[in-house]
C-alpha atoms as a PDB file:
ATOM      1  CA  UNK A   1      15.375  -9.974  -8.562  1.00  0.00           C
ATOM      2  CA  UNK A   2      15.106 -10.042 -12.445  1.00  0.00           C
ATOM      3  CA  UNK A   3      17.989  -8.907 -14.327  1.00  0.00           C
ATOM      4  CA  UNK A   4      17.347  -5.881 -16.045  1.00  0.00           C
ATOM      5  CA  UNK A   5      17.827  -6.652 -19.710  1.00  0.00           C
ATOM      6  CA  UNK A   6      14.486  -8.322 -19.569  1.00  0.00           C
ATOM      7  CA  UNK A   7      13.124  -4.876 -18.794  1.00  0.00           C
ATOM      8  CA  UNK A   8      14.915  -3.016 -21.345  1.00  0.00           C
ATOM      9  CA  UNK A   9      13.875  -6.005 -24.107  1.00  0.00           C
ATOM     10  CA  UNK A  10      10.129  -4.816 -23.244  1.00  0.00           C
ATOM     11  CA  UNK A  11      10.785  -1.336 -23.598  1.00  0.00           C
ATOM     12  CA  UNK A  12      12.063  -2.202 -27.530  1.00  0.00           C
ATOM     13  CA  UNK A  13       9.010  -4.471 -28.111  1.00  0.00           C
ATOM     14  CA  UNK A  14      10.635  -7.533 -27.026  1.00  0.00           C
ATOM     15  CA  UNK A  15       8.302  -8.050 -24.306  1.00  0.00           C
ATOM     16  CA  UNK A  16       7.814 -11.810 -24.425  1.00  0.00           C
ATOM     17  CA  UNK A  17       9.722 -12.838 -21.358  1.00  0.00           C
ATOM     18  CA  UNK A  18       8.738 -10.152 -19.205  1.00  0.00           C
ATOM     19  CA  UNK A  19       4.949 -11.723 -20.027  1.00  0.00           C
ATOM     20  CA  UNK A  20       6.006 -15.096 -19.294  1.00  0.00           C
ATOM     21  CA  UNK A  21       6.721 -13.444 -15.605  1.00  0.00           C
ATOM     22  CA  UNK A  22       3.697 -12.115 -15.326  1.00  0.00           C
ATOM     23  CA  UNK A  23       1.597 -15.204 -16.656  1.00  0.00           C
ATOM     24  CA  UNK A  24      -1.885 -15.476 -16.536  1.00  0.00           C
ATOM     25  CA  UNK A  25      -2.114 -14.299 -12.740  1.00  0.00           C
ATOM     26  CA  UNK A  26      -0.260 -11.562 -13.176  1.00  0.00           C
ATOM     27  CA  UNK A  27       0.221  -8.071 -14.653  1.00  0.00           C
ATOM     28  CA  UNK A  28       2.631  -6.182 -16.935  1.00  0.00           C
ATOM     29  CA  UNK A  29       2.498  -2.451 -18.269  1.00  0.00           C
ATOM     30  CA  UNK A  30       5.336  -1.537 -20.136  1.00  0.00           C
ATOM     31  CA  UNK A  31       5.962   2.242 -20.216  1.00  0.00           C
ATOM     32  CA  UNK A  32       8.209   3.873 -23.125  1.00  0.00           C
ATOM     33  CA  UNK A  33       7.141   7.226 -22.188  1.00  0.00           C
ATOM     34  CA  UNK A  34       8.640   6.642 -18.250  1.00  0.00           C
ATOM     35  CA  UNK A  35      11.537   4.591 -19.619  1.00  0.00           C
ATOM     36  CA  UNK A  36       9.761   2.250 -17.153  1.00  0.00           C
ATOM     37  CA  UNK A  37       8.260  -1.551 -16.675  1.00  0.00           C
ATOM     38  CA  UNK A  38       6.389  -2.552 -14.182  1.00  0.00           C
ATOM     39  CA  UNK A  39       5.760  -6.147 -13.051  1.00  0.00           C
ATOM     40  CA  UNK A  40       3.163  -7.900 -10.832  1.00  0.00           C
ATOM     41  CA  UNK A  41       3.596 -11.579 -10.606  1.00  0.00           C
ATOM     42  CA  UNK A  42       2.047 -14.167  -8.663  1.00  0.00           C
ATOM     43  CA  UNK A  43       3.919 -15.213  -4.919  1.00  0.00           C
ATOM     44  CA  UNK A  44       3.632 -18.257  -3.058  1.00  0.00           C
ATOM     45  CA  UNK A  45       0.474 -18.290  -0.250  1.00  0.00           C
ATOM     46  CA  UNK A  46      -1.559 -16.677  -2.913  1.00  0.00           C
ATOM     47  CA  UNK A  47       0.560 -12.837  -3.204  1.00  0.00           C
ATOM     48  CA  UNK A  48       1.781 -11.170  -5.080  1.00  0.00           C
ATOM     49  CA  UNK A  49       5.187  -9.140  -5.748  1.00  0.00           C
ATOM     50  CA  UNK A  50       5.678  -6.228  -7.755  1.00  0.00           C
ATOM     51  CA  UNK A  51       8.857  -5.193  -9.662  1.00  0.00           C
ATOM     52  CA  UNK A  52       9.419  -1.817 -10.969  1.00  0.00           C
ATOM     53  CA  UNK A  53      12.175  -0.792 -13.636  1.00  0.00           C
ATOM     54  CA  UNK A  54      13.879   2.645 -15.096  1.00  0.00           C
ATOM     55  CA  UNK A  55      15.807   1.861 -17.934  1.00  0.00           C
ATOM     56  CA  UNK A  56      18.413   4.968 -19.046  1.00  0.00           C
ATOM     57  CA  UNK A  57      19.422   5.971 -22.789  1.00  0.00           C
ATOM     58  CA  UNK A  58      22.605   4.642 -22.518  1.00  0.00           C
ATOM     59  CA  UNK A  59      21.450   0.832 -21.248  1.00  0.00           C
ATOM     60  CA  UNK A  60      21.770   0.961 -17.235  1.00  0.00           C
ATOM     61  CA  UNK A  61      19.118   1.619 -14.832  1.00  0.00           C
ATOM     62  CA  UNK A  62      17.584   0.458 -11.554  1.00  0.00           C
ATOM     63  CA  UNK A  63      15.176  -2.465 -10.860  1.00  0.00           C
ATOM     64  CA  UNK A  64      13.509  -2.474  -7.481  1.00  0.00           C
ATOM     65  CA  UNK A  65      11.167  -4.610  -5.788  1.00  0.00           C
ATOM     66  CA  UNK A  66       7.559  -3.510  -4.738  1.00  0.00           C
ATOM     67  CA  UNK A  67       5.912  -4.951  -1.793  1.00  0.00           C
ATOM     68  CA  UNK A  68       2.117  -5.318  -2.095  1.00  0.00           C
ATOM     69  CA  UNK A  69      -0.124  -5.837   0.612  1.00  0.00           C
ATOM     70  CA  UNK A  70      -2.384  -8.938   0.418  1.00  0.00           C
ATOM     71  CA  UNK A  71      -5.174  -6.565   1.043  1.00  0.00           C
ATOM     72  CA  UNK A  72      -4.345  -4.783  -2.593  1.00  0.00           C
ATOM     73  CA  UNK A  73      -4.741  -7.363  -5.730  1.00  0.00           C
ATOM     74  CA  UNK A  74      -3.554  -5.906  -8.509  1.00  0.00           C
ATOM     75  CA  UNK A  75      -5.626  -6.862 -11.206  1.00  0.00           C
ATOM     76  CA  UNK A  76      -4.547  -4.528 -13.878  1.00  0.00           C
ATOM     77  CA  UNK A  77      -1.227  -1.613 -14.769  1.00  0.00           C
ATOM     78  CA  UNK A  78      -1.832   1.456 -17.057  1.00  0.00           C
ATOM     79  CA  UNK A  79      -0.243   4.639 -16.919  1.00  0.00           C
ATOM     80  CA  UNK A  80       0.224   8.126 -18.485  1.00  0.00           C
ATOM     81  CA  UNK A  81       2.693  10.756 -18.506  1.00  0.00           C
ATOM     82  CA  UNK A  82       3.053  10.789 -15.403  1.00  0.00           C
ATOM     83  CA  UNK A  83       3.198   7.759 -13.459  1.00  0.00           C
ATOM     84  CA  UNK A  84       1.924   4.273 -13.365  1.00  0.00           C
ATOM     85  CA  UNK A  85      -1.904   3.310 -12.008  1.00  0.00           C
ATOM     86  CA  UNK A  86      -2.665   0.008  -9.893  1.00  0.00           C
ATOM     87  CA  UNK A  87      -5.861  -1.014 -10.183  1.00  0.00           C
ATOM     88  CA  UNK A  88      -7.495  -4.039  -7.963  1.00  0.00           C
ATOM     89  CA  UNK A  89     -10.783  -6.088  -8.539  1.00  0.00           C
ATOM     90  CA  UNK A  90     -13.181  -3.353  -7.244  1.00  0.00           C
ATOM     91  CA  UNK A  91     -11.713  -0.897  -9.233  1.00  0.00           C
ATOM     92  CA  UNK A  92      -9.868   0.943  -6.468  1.00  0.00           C
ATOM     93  CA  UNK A  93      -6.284   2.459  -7.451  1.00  0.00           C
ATOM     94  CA  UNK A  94      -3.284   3.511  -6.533  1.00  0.00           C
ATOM     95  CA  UNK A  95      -0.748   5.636  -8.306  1.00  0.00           C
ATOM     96  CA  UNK A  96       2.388   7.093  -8.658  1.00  0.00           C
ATOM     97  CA  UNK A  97       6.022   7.629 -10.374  1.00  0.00           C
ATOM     98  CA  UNK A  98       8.701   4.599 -10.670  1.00  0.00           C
ATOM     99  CA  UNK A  99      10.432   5.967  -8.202  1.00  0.00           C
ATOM    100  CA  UNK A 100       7.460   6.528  -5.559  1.00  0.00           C
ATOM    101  CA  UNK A 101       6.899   2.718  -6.337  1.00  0.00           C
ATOM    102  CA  UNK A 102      10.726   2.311  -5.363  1.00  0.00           C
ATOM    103  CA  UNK A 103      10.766   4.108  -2.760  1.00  0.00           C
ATOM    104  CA  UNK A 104      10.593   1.188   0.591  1.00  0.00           C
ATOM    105  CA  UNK A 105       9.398   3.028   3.325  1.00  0.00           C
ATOM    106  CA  UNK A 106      11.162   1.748   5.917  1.00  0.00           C
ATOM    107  CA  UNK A 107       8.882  -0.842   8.314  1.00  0.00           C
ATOM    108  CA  UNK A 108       9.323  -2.583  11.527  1.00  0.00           C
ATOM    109  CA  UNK A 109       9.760  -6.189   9.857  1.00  0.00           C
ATOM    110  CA  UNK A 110       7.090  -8.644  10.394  1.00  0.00           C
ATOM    111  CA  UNK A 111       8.526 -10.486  13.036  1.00  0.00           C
ATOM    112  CA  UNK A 112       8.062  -7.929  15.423  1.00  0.00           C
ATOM    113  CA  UNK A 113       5.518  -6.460  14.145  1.00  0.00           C
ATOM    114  CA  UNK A 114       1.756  -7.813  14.313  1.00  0.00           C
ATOM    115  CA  UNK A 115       0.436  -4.760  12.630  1.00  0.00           C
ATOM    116  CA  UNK A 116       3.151  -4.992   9.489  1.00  0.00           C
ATOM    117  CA  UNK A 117      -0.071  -5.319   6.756  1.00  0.00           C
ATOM    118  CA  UNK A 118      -1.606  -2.337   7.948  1.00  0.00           C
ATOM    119  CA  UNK A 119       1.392  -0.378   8.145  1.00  0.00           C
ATOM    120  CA  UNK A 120       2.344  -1.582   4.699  1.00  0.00           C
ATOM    121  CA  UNK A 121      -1.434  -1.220   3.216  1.00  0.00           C
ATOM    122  CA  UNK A 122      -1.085   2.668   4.613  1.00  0.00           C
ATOM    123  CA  UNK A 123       2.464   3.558   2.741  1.00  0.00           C
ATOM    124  CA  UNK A 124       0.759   1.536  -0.522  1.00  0.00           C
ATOM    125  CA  UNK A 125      -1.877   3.949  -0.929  1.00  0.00           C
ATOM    126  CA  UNK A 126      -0.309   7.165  -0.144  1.00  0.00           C
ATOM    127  CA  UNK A 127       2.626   6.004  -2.850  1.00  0.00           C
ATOM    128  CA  UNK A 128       1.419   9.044  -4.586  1.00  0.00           C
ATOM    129  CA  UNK A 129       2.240  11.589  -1.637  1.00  0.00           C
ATOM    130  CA  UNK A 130       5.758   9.850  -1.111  1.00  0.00           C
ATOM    131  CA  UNK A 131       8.564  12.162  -1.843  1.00  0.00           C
ATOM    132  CA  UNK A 132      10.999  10.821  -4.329  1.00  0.00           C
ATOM    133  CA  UNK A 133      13.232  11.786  -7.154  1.00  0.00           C
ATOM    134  CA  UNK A 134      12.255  10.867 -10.520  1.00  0.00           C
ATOM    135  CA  UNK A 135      14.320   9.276 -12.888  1.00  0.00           C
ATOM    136  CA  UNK A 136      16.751   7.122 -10.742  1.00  0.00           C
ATOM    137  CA  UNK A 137      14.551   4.876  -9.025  1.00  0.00           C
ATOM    138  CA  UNK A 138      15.525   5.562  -5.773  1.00  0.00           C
ATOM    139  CA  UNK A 139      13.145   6.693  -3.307  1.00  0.00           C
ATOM    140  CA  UNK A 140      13.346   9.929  -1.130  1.00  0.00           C
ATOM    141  CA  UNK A 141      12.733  11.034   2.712  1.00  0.00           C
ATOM    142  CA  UNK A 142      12.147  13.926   4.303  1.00  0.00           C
ATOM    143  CA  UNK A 143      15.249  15.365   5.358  1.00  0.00           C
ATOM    144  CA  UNK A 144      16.210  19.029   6.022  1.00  0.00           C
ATOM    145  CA  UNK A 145      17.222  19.465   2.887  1.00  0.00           C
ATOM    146  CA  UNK A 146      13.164  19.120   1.486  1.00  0.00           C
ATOM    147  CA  UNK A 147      12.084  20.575   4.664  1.00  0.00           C
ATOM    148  CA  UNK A 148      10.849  17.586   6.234  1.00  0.00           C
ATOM    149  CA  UNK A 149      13.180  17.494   9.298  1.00  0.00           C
ATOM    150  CA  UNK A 150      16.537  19.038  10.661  1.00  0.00           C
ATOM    151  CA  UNK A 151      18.672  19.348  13.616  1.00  0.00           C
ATOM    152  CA  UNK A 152      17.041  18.826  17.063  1.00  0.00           C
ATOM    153  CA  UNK A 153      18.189  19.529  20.921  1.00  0.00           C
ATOM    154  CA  UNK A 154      17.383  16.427  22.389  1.00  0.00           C
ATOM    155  CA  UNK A 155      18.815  14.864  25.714  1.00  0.00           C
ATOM    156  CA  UNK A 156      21.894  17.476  25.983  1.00  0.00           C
ATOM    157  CA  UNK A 157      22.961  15.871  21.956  1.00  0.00           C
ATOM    158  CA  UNK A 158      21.942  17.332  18.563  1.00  0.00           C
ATOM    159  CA  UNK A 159      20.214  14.488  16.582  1.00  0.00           C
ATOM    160  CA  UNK A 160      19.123  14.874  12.811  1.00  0.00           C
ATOM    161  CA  UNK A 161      15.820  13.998  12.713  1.00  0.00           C
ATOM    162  CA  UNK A 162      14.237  13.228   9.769  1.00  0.00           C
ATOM    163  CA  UNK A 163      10.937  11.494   8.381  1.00  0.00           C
ATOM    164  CA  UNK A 164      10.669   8.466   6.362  1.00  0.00           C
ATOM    165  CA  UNK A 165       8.582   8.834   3.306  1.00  0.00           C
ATOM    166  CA  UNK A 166       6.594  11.733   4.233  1.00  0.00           C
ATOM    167  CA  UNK A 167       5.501  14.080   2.660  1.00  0.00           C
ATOM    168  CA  UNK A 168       4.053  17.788   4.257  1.00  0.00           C
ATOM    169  CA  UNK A 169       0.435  16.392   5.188  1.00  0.00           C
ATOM    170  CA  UNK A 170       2.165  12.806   6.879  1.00  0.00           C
ATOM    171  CA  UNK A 171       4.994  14.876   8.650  1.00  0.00           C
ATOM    172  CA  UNK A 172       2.567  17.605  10.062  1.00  0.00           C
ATOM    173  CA  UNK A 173       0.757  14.695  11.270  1.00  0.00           C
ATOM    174  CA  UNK A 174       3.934  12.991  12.818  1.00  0.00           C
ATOM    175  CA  UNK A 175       5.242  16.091  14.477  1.00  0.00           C
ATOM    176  CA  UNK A 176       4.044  15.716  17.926  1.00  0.00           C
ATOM    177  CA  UNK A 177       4.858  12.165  18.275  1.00  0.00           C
ATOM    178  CA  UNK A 178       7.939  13.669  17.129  1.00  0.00           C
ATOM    179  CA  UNK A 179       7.951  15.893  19.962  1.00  0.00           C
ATOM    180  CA  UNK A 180       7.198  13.559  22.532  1.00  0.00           C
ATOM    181  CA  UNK A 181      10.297  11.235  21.345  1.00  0.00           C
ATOM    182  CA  UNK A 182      12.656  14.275  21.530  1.00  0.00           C
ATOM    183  CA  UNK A 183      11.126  15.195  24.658  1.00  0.00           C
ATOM    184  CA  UNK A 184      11.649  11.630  26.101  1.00  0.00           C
ATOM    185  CA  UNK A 185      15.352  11.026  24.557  1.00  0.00           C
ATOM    186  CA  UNK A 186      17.522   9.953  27.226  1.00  0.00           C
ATOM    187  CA  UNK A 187      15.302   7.130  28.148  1.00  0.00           C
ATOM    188  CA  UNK A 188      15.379   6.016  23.944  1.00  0.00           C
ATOM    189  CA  UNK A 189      18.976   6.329  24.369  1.00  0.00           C
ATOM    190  CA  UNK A 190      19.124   3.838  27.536  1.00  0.00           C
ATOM    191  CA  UNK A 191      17.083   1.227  26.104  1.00  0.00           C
ATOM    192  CA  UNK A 192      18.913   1.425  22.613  1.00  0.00           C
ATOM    193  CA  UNK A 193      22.421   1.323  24.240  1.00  0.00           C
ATOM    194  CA  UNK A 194      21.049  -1.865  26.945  1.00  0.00           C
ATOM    195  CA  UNK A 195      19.532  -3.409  23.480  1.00  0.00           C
ATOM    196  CA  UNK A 196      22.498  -3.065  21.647  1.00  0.00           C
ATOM    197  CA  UNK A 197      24.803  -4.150  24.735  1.00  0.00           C
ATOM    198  CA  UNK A 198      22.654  -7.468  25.044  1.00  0.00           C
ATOM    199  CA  UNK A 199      22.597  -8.321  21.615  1.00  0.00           C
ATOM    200  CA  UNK A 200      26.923  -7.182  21.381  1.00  0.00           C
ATOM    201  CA  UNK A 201      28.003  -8.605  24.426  1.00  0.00           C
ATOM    202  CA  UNK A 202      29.432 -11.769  25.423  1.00  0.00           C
ATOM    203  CA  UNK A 203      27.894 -12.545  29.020  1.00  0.00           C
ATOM    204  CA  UNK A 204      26.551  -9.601  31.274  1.00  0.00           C
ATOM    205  CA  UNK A 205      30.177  -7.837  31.545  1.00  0.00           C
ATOM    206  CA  UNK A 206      31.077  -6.273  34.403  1.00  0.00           C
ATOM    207  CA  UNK A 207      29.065  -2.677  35.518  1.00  0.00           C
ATOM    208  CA  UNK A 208      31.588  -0.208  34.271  1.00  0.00           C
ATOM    209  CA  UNK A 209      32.175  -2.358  31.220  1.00  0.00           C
ATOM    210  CA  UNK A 210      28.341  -1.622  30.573  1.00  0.00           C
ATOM    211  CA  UNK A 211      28.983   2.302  31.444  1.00  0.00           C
ATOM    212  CA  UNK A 212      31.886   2.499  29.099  1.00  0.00           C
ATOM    213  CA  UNK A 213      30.058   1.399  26.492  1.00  0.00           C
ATOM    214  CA  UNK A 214      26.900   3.505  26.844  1.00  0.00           C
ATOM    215  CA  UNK A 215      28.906   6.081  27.173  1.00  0.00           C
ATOM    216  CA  UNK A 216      30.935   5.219  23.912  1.00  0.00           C
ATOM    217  CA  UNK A 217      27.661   4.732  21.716  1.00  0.00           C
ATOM    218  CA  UNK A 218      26.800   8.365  20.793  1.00  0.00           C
ATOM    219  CA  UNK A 219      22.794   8.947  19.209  1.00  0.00           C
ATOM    220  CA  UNK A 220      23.346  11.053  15.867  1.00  0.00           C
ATOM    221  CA  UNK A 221      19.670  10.742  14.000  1.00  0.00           C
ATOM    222  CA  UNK A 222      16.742  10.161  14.239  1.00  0.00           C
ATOM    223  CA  UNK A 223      14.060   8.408  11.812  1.00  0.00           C
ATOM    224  CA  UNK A 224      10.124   8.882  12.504  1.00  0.00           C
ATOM    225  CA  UNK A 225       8.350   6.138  10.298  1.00  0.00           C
ATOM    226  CA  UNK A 226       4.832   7.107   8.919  1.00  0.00           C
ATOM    227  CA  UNK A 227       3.557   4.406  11.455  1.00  0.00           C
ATOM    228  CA  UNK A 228       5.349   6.114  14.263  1.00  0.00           C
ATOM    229  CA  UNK A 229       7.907   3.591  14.724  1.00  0.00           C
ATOM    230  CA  UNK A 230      11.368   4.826  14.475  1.00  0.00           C
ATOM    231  CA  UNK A 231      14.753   3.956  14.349  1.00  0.00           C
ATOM    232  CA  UNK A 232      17.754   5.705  16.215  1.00  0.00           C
ATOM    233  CA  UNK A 233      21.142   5.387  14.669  1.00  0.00           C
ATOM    234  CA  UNK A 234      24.554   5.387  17.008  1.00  0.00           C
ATOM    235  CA  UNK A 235      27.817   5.991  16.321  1.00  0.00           C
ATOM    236  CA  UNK A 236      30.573   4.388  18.161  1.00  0.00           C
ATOM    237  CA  UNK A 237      33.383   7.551  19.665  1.00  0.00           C
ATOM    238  CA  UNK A 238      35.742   5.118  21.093  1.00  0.00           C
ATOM    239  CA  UNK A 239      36.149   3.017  17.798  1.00  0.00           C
ATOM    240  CA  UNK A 240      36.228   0.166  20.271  1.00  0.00           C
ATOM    241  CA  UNK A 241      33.040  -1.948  19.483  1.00  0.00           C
ATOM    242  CA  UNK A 242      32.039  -1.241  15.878  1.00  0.00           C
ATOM    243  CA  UNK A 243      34.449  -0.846  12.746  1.00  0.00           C
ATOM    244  CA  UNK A 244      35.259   2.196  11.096  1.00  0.00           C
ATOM    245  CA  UNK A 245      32.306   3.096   8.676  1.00  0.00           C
ATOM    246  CA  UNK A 246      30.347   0.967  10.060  1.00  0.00           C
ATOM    247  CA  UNK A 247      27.036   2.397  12.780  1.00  0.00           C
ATOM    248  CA  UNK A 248      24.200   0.565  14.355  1.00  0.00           C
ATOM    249  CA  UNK A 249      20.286   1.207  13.887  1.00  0.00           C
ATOM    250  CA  UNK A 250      18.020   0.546  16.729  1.00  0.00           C
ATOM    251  CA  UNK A 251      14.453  -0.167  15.868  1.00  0.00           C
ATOM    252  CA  UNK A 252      11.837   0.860  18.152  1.00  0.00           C
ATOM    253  CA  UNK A 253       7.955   0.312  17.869  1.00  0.00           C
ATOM    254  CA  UNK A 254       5.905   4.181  18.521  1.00  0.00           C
ATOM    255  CA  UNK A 255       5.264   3.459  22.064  1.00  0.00           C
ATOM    256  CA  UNK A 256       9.339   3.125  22.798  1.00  0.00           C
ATOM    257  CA  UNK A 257      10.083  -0.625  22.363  1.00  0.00           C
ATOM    258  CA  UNK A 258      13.420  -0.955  21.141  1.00  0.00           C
ATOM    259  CA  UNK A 259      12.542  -4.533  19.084  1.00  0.00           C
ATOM    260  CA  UNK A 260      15.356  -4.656  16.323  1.00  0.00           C
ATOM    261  CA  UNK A 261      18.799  -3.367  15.243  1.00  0.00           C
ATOM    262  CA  UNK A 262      20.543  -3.186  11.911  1.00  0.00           C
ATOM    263  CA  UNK A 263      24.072  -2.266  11.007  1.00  0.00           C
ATOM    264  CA  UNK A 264      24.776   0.065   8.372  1.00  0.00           C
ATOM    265  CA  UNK A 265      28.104   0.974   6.814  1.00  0.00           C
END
């Protein structure tokens, strides 16, 4: 990731290196109004990465990488008061804050995912309906908080669920896969807890060492994707098999695979 400081030299007219990313393949819009840069440079196999920065009054800021899909070429940046424009070889575009461009909806990586380009391409063009907060280059969800979500009966637990990314029109349109996933909890929670157990344990372990754990591993939320995958996140009650602080994510494809884990802290 480039260091910010070449982003703030743009934003004072010192914007010579940050076009020496970009090159003759690439794109650069620098953004005084937004306190903003945005890059698009060439990537090896013939992509391309984006890189979008907020730059604060006082010298800090945030610089976060943008995936592109292969199936958007950026060909040119503008933008106006508002936001940035992307705009490709046909003249399609695609726009939307710094921070809607930073947001990283969450996807089921590429490795277990054949469909990760279309899921990818889909988030890309509804950057503009992504919830976010402007002005710190982070990007939002849709908890309970926004409305997008909140606590749910599910399996004899209350789980917070929540939706990635998603704005009213995406999460009306996720709610009864939603359902369905609440509905059919306890068998998410026995694949997640026999995922995690393979992936934890040392050898098969003995029958009640396999109960004792599933029963340790407690489901607290839930996280819809806008491609209907989802990720469940557990915390250990016995304090026996994770450190303090520290919880696991199981990922799960929309029709209930659990395919990948992640361990947050």
């Amino acid at each position: 990731m480039h260091d910010l400081k070449v982003f703030a030299a743009a934003l004072t007219g010192e914007d010579a290196p940050a076009r020496s990313l970009a090159g003759p393949d690439g794109a650069l819009c620098v953004a005084p109004a937004l306190s903003s840069v945005f890059l698009v440079e060439p990537a090896a196999g013939g992509g391309q990465t984006g890189t979008v920065a907020v730059v604060g009054a006082s010298g800090g800021g945030m610089v976060s990488l943008v995936e592109l899909p292969r199936s958007f070429r950026v060909l040119r940046i503008g933008h106006d008061q508002d936001g940035y424009v992307l705009t490709r070889e046909d003249g399609r575009s695609v726009r939307g804050t710094p921070a809607q461009f930073a947001a990283h909806p969450k996807l089921v990586d590429r490795e277990h995912n054949p469909a990760y380009e279309e899921h990818l391409e889909e988030a890309f063009l509804a950057t503009h309906l992504i919830p976010a907060h402007d002005g710190t280059g982070h990007g939002g969800t849709g908890y309970a908080g926004t409305g997008y979500g909140g606590t749910v009966h599910a399996a004899g637990l209350d789980i917070e669920l929540s939706f990635d990314c998603a704005g009213p029109e995406k999460t009306a349109a996720l709610l009864p896969h939603a359902r369905r996933l609440v509905a059919d909890f306890a068998r998410i929670r026995r694949a997640a807890t026999e995922f995690l157990h393979a992936w934890g344990a040392e050898g098969d372990g003995t029958d009640e060492e396999r109960l004792g754990f599933a029963a340790a591993m407690v489901p607290t939320d839930l996280v819809v994707y806008r491609s209907g995958d989802f990720e469940v996140a557990f915390e250990d009650t016995s304090g026996t098999y994770f450190l303090d602080g520290y919880w696991p994510n199981i990922v799960f494809r929309a029709d209930m695979t659990p395919v990948d884990l992640t361990v947050e802290c």
